[in-house]
N, C-alpha and C. Protein backbone atom coordinates (compact mmCIF):
# COMPACT_ATOMS: atom_id res chain seq x y z
N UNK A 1 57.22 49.89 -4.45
CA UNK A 1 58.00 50.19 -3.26
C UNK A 1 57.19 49.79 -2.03
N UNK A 2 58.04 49.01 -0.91
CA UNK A 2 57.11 48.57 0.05
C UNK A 2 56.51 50.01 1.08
N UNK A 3 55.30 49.78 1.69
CA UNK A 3 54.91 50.89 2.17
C UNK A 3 55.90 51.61 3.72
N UNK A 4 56.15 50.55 4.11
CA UNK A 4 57.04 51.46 5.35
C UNK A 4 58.19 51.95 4.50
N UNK A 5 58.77 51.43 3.77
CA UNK A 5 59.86 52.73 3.05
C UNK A 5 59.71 53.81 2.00
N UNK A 6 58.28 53.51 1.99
CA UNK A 6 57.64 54.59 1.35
C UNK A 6 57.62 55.73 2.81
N UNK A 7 56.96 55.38 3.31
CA UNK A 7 56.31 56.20 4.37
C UNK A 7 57.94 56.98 4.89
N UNK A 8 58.98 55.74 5.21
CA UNK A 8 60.20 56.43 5.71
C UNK A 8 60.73 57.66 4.92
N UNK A 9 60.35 57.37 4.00
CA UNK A 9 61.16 58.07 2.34
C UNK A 9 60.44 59.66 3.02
N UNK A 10 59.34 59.62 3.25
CA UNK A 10 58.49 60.84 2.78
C UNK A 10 58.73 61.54 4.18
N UNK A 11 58.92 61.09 5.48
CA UNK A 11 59.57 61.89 6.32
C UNK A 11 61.39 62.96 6.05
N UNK A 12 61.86 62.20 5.20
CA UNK A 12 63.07 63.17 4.95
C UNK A 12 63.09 64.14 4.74
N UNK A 13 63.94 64.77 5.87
CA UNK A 13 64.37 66.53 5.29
C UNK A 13 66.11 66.81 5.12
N UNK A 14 66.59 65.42 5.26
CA UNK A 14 68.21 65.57 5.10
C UNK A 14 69.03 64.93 4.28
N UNK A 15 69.60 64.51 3.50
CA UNK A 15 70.11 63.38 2.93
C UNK A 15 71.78 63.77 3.50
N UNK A 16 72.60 63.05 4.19
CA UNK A 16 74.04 63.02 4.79
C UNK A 16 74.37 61.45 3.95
N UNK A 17 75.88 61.88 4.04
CA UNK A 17 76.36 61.16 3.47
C UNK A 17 77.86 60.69 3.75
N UNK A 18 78.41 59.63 3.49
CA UNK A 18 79.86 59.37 3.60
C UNK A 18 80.64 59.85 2.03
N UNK A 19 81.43 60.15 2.17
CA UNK A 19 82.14 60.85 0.93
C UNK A 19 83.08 59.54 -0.09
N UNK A 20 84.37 58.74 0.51
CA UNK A 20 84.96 58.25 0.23
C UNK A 20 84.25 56.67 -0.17
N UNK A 21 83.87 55.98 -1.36
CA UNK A 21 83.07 55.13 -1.42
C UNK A 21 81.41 55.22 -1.68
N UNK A 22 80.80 56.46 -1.75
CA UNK A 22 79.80 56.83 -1.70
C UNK A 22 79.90 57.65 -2.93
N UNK A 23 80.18 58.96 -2.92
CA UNK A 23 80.37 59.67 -3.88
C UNK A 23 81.63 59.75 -4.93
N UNK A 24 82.87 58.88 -4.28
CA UNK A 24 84.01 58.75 -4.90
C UNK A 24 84.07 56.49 -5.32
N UNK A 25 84.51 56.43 -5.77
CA UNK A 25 84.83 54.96 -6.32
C UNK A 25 85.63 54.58 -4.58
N UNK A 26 86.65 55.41 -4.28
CA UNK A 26 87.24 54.65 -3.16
C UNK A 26 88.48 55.27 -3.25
N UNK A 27 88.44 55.45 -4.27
CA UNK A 27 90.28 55.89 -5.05
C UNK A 27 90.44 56.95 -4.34
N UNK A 28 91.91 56.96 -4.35
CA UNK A 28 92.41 58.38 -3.85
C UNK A 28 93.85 58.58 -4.61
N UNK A 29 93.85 59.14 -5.29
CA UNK A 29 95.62 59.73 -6.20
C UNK A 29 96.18 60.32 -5.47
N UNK A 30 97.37 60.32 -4.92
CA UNK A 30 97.77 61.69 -4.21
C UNK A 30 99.07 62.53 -5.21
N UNK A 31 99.25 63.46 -5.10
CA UNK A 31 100.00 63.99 -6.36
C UNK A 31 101.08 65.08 -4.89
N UNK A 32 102.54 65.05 -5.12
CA UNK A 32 103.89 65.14 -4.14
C UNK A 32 103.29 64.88 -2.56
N UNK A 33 102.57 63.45 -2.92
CA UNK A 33 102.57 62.95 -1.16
C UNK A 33 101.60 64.15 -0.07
N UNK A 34 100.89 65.25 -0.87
CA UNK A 34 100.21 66.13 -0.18
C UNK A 34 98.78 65.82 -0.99
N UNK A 35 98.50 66.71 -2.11
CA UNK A 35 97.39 66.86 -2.61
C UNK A 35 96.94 65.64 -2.82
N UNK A 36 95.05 65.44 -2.89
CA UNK A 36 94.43 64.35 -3.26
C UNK A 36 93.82 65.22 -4.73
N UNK A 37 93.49 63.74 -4.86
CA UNK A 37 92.62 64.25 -6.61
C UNK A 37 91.65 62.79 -5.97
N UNK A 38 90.37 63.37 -6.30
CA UNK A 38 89.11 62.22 -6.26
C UNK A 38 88.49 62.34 -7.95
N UNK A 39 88.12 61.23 -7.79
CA UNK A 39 87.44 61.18 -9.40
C UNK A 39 85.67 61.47 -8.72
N UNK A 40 84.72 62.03 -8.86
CA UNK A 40 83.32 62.50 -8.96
C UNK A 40 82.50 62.66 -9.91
N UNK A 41 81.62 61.74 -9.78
CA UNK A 41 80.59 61.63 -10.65
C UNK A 41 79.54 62.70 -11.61
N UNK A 42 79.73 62.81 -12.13
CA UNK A 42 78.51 64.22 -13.21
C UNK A 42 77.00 63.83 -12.89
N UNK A 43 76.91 62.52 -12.64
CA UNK A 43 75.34 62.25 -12.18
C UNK A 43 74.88 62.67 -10.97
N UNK A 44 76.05 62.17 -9.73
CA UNK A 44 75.65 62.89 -8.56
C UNK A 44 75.94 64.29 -8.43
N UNK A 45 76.50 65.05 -9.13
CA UNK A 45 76.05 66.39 -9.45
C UNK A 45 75.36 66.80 -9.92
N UNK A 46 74.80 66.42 -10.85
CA UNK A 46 72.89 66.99 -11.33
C UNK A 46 72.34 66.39 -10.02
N UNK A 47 72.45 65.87 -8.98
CA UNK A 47 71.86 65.09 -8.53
C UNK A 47 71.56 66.36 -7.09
N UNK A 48 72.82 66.84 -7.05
CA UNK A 48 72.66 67.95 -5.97
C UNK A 48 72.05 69.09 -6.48
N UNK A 49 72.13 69.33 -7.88
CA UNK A 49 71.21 70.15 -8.31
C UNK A 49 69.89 70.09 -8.40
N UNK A 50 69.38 69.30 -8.15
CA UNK A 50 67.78 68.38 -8.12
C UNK A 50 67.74 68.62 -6.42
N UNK A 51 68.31 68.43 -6.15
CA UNK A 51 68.29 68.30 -4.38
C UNK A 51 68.23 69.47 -3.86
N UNK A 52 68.63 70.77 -4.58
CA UNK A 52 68.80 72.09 -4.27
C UNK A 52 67.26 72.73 -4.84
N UNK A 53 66.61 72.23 -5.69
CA UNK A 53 65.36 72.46 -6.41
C UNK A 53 64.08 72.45 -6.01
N UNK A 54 64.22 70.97 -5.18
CA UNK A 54 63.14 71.23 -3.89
C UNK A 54 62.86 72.10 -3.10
N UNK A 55 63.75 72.75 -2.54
CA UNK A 55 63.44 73.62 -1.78
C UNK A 55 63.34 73.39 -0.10
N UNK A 56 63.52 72.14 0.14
CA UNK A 56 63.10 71.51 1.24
C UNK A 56 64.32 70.07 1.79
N UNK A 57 65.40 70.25 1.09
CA UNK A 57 65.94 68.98 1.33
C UNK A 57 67.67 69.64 1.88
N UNK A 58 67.86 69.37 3.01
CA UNK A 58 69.82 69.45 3.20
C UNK A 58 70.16 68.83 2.93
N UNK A 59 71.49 68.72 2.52
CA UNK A 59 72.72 67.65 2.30
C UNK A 59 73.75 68.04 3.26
N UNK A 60 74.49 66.88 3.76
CA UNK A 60 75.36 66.91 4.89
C UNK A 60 76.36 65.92 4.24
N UNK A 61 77.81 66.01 4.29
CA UNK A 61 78.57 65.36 4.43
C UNK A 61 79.44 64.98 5.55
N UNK A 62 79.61 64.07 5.98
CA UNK A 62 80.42 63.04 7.10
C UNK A 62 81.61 62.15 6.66
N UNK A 63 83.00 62.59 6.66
CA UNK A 63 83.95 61.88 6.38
C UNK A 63 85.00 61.89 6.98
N UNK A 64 85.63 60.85 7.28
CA UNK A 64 86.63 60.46 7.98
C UNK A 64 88.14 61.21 8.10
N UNK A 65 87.78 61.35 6.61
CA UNK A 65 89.33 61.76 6.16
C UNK A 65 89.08 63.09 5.82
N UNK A 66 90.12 64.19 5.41
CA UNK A 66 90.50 65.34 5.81
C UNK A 66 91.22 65.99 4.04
N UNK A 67 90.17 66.76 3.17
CA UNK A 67 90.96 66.63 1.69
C UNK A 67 90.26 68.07 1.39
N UNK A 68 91.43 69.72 1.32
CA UNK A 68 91.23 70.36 0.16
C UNK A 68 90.04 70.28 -0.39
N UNK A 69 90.01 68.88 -1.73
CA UNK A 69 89.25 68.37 -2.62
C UNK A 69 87.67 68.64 -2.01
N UNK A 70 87.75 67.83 -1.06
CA UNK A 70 86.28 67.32 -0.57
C UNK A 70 86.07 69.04 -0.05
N UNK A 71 86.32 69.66 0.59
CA UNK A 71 85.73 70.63 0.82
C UNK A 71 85.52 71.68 -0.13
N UNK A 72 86.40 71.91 -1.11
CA UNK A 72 85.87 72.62 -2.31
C UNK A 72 84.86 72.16 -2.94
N UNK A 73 84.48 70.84 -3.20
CA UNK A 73 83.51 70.35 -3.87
C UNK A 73 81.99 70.42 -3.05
N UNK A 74 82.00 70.60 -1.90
CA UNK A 74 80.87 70.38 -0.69
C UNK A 74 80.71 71.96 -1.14
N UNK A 75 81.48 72.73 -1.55
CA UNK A 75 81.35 74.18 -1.95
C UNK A 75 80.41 74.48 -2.92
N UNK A 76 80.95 73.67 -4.06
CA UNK A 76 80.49 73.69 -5.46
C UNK A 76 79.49 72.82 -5.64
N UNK A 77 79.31 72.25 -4.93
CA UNK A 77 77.65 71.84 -4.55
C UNK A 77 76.62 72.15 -3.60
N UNK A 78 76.94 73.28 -3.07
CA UNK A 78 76.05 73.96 -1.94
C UNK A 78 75.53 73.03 -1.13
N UNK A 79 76.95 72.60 -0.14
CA UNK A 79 76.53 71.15 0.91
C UNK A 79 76.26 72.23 2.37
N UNK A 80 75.02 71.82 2.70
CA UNK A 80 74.72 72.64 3.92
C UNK A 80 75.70 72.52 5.02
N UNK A 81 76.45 71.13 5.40
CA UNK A 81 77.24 70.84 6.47
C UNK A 81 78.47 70.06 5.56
N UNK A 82 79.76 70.06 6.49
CA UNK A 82 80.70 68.93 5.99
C UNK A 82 81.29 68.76 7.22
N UNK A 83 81.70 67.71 7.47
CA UNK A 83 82.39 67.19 8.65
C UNK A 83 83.19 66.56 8.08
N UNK A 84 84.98 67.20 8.12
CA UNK A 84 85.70 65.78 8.12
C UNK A 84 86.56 65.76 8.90
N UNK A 85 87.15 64.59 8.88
CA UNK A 85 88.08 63.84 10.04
C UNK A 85 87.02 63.73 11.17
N UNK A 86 86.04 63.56 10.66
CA UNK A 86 84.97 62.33 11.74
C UNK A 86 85.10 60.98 11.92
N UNK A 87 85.88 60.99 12.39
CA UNK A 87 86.18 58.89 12.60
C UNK A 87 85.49 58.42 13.64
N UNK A 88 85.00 59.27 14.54
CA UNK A 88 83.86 58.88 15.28
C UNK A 88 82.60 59.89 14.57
N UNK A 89 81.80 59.02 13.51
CA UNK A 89 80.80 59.24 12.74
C UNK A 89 79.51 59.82 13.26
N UNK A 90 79.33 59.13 14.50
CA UNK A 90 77.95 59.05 15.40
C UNK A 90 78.04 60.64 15.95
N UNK A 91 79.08 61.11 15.94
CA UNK A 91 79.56 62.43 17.15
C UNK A 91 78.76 63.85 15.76
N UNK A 92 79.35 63.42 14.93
CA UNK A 92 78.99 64.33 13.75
C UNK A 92 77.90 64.74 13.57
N UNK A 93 77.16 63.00 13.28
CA UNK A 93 75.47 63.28 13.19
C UNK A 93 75.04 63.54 14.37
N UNK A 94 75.62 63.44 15.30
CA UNK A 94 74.32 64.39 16.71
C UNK A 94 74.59 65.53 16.69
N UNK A 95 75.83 66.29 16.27
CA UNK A 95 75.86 67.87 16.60
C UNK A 95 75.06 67.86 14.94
N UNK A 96 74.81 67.87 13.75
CA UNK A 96 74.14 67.90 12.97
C UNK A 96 72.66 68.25 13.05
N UNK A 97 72.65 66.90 13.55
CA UNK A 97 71.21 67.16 13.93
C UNK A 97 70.71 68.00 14.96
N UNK A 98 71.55 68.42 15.53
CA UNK A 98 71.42 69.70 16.68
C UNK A 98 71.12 71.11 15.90
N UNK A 99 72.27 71.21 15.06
CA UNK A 99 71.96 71.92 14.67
C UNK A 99 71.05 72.77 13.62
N UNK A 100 70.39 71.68 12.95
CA UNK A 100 68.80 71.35 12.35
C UNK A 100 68.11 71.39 12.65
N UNK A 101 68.42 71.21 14.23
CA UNK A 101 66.95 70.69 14.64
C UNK A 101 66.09 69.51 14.21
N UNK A 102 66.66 68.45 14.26
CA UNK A 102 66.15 67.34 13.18
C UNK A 102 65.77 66.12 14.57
N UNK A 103 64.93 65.33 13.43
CA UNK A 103 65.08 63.77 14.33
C UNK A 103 65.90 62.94 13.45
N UNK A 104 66.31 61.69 14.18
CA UNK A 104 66.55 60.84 13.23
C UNK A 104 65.81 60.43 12.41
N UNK A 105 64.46 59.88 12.26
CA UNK A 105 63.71 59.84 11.25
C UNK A 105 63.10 60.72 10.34
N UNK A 106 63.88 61.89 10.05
CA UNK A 106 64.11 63.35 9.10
C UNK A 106 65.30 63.23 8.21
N UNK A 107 66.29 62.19 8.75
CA UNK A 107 67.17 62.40 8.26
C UNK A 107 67.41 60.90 7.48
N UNK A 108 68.14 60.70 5.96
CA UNK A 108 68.20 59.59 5.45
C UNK A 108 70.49 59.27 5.72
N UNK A 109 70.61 58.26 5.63
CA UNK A 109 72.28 58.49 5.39
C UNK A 109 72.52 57.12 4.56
N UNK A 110 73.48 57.54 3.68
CA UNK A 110 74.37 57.02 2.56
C UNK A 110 75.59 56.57 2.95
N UNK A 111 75.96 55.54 3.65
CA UNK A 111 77.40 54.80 3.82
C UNK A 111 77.78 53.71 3.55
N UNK A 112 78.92 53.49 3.17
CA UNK A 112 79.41 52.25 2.72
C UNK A 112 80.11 51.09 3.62
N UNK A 113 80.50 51.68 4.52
CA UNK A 113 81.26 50.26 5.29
C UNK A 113 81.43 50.29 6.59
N UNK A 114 82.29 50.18 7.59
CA UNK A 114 81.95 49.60 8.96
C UNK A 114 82.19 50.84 9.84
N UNK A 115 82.35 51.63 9.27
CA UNK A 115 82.53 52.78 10.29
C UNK A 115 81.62 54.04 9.89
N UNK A 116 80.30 53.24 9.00
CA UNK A 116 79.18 53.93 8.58
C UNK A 116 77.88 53.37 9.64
N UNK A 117 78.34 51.89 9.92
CA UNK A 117 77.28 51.11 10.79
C UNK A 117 76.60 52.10 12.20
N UNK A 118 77.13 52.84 12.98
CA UNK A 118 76.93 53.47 14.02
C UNK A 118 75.70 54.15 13.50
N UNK A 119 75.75 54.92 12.26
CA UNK A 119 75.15 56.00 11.94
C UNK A 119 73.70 55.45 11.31
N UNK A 120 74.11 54.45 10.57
CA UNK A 120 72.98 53.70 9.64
C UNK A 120 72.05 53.12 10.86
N UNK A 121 72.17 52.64 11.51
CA UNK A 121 71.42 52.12 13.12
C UNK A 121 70.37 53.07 13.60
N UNK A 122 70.99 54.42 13.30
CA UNK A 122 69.77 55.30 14.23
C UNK A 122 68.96 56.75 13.07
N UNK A 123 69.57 56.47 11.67
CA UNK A 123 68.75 57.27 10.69
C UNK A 123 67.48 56.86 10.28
N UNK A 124 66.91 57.74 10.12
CA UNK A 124 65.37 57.39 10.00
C UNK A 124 65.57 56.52 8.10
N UNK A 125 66.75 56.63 7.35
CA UNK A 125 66.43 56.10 6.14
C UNK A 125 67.73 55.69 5.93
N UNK A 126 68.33 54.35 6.29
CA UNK A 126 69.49 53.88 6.01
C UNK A 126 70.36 53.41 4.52
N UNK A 127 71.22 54.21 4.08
CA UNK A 127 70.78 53.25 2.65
C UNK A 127 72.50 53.02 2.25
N UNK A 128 72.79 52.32 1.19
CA UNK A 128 74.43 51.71 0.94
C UNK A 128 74.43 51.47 -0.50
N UNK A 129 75.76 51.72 -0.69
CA UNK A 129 75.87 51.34 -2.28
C UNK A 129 75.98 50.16 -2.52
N UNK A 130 75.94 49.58 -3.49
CA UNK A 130 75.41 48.66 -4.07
C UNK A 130 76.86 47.05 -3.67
N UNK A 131 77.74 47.86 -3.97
CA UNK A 131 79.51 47.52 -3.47
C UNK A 131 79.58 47.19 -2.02
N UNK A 132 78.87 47.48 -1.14
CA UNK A 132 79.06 47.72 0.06
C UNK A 132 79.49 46.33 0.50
N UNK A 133 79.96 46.06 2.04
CA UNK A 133 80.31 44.71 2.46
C UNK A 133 78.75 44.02 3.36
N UNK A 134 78.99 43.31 3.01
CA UNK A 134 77.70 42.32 3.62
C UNK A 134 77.32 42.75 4.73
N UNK A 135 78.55 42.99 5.83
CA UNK A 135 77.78 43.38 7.41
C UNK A 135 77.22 44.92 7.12
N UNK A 136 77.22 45.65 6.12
CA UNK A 136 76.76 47.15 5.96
C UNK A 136 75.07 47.02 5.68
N UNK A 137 75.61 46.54 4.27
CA UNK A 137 73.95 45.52 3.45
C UNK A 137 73.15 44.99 4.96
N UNK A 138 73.17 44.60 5.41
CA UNK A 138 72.66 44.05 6.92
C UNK A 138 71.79 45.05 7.23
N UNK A 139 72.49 46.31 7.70
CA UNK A 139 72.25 47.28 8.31
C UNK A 139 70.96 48.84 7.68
N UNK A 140 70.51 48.48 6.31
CA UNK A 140 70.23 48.95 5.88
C UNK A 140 68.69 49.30 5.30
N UNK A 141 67.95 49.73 4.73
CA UNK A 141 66.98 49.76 4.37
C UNK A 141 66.85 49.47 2.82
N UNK A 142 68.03 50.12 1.94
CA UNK A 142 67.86 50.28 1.24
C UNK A 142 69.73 50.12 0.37
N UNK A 143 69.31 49.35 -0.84
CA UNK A 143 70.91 48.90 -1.31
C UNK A 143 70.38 49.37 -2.62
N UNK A 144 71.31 50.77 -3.09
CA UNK A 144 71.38 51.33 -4.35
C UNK A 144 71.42 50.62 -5.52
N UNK A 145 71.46 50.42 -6.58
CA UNK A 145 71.54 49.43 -7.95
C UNK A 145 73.37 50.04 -8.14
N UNK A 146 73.37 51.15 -8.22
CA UNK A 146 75.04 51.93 -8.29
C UNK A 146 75.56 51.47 -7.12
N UNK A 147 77.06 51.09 -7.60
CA UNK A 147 78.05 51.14 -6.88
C UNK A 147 78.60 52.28 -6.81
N UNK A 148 79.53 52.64 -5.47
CA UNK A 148 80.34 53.72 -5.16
C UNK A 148 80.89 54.42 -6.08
N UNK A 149 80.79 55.83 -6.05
CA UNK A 149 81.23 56.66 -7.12
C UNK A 149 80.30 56.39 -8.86
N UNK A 150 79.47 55.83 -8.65
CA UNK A 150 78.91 55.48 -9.81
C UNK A 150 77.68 56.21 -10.32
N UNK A 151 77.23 57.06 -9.51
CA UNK A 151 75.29 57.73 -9.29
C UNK A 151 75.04 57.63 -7.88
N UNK A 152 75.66 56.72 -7.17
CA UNK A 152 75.12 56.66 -5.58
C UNK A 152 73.73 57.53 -5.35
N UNK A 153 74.53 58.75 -5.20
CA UNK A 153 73.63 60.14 -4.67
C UNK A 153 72.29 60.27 -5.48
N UNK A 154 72.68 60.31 -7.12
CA UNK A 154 71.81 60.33 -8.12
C UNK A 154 70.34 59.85 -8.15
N UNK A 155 70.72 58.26 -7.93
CA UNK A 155 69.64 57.42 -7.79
C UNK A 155 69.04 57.48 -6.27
N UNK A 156 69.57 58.16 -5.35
CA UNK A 156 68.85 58.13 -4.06
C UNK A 156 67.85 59.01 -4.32
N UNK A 157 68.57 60.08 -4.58
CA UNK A 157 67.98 61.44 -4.82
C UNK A 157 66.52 61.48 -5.53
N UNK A 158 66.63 60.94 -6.79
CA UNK A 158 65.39 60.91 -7.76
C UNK A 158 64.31 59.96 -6.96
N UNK A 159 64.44 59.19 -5.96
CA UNK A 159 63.79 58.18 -5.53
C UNK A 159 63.32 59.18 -4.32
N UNK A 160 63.64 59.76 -3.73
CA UNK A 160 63.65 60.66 -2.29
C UNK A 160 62.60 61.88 -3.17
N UNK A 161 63.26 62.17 -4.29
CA UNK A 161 62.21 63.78 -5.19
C UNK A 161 61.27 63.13 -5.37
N UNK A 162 60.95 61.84 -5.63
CA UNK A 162 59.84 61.48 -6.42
C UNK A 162 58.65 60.70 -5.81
N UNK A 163 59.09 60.16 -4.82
CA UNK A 163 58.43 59.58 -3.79
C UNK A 163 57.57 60.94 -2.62
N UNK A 164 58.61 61.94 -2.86
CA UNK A 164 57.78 62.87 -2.35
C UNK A 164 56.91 63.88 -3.11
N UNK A 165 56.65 63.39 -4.02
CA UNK A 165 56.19 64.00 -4.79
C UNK A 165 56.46 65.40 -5.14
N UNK A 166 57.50 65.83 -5.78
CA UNK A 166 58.05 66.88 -5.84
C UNK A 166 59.06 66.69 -7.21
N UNK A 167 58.82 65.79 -8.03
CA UNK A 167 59.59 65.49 -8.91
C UNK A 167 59.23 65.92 -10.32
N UNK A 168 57.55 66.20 -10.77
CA UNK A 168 57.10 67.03 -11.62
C UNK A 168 57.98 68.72 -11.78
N UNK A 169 57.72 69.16 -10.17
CA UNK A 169 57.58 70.51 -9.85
C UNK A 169 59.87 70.63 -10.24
N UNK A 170 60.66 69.73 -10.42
CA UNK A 170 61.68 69.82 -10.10
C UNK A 170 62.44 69.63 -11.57
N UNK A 171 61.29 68.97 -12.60
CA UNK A 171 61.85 68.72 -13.59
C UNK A 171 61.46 69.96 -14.70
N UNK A 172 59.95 70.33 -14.39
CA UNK A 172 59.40 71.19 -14.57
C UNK A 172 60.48 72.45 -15.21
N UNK A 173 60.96 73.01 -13.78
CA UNK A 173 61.68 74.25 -13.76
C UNK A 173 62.97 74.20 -14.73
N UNK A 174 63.65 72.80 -15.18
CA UNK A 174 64.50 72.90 -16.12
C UNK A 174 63.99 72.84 -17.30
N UNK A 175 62.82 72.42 -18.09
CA UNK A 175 62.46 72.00 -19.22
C UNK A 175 62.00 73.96 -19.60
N UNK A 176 61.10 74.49 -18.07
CA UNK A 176 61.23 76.19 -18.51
C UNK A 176 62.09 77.24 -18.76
N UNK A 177 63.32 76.43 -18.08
CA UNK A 177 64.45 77.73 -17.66
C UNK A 177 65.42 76.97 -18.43
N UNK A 178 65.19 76.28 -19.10
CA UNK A 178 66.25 75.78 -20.16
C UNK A 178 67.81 74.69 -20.11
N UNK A 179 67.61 75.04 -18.53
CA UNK A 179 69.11 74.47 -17.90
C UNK A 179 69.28 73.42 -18.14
């Protein structure tokens, strides 16, 4: 790993994220023209469970759109923040980080496409799925091996635990406690 994204890596205390394309494939079902159904990954859910283990890491979600779904699940993954119907993205992450108390270079973000660009510009750890569109890839530090809805979170995550060295102490506690 090159050393400035090492070094970036090891300042994080946030991982935020875009929801639709990031943690979901893209898809959206809607079932009588109201309810959504998202399909979600089992990897990026151990993945928030690893993220909850540290002891030291938030998760934030930032999304555009407005779903039931997404907020029960930001539930069932003990997401410190959720913002949706943020279509102005940038507005989100500054009251966020307000309310953290954070810098941008504390904080890493996960987006996929052009109305992620604002945000990816001023995070201290920019990163995109693998799917993403070329002008995103541009913008980034870091381009996942997973595409959207695929591990996204997963593979950030283990790279963010492990780089900070905190990935013994995280694997540790399941191999004792059986989980």
């Amino acid at each position: 790993m090159r050393k400035t994204l090492e070094d970036k890596i090891k300042k994080i205390k946030m991982v935020a994220m875009d929801v639709d394309g990031v943690l979901t494939g893209g898809e959206i079902i809607f079932i009588n023209n109201t309810d959504e159904i998202k399909i979600w990954n089992v990897k990026d859910r151990m993945g928030f469970a690893l993220a909850h283990r540290t002891d030291n890491l938030k998760l934030c979600w930032i999304t555009g759109r407005e779903s039931k779904e997404v907020a029960r699940c930001a539930a069932e993954c003990h997401i410190d923040a959720l913002y949706q119907k943020a279509t102005r993205k940038k507005e989100a992450y500054a009251a966020l980080k307000e309310k953290y108390q954070l810098k941008d270079e504390e904080i890493a973000f996960l987006g996929d496409d052009l109305i992620d660009i604002p945000i990816l510009r001023h995070t201290g750890l920019a990163i995109c799925p693998a799917d993403s569109p070329q002008e995103v890839k541009k913008e980034v530090d870091l381009v996942t091996k997973a595409a959207g809805g695929k591990g996204v979170f997963r593979e950030v995550i283990e790279i963010v635990i492990k780089t900070q060295g905190n990935w013994d102490k995280v694997c540790t506690r399941y191999y004792e406690e059986g989980e």
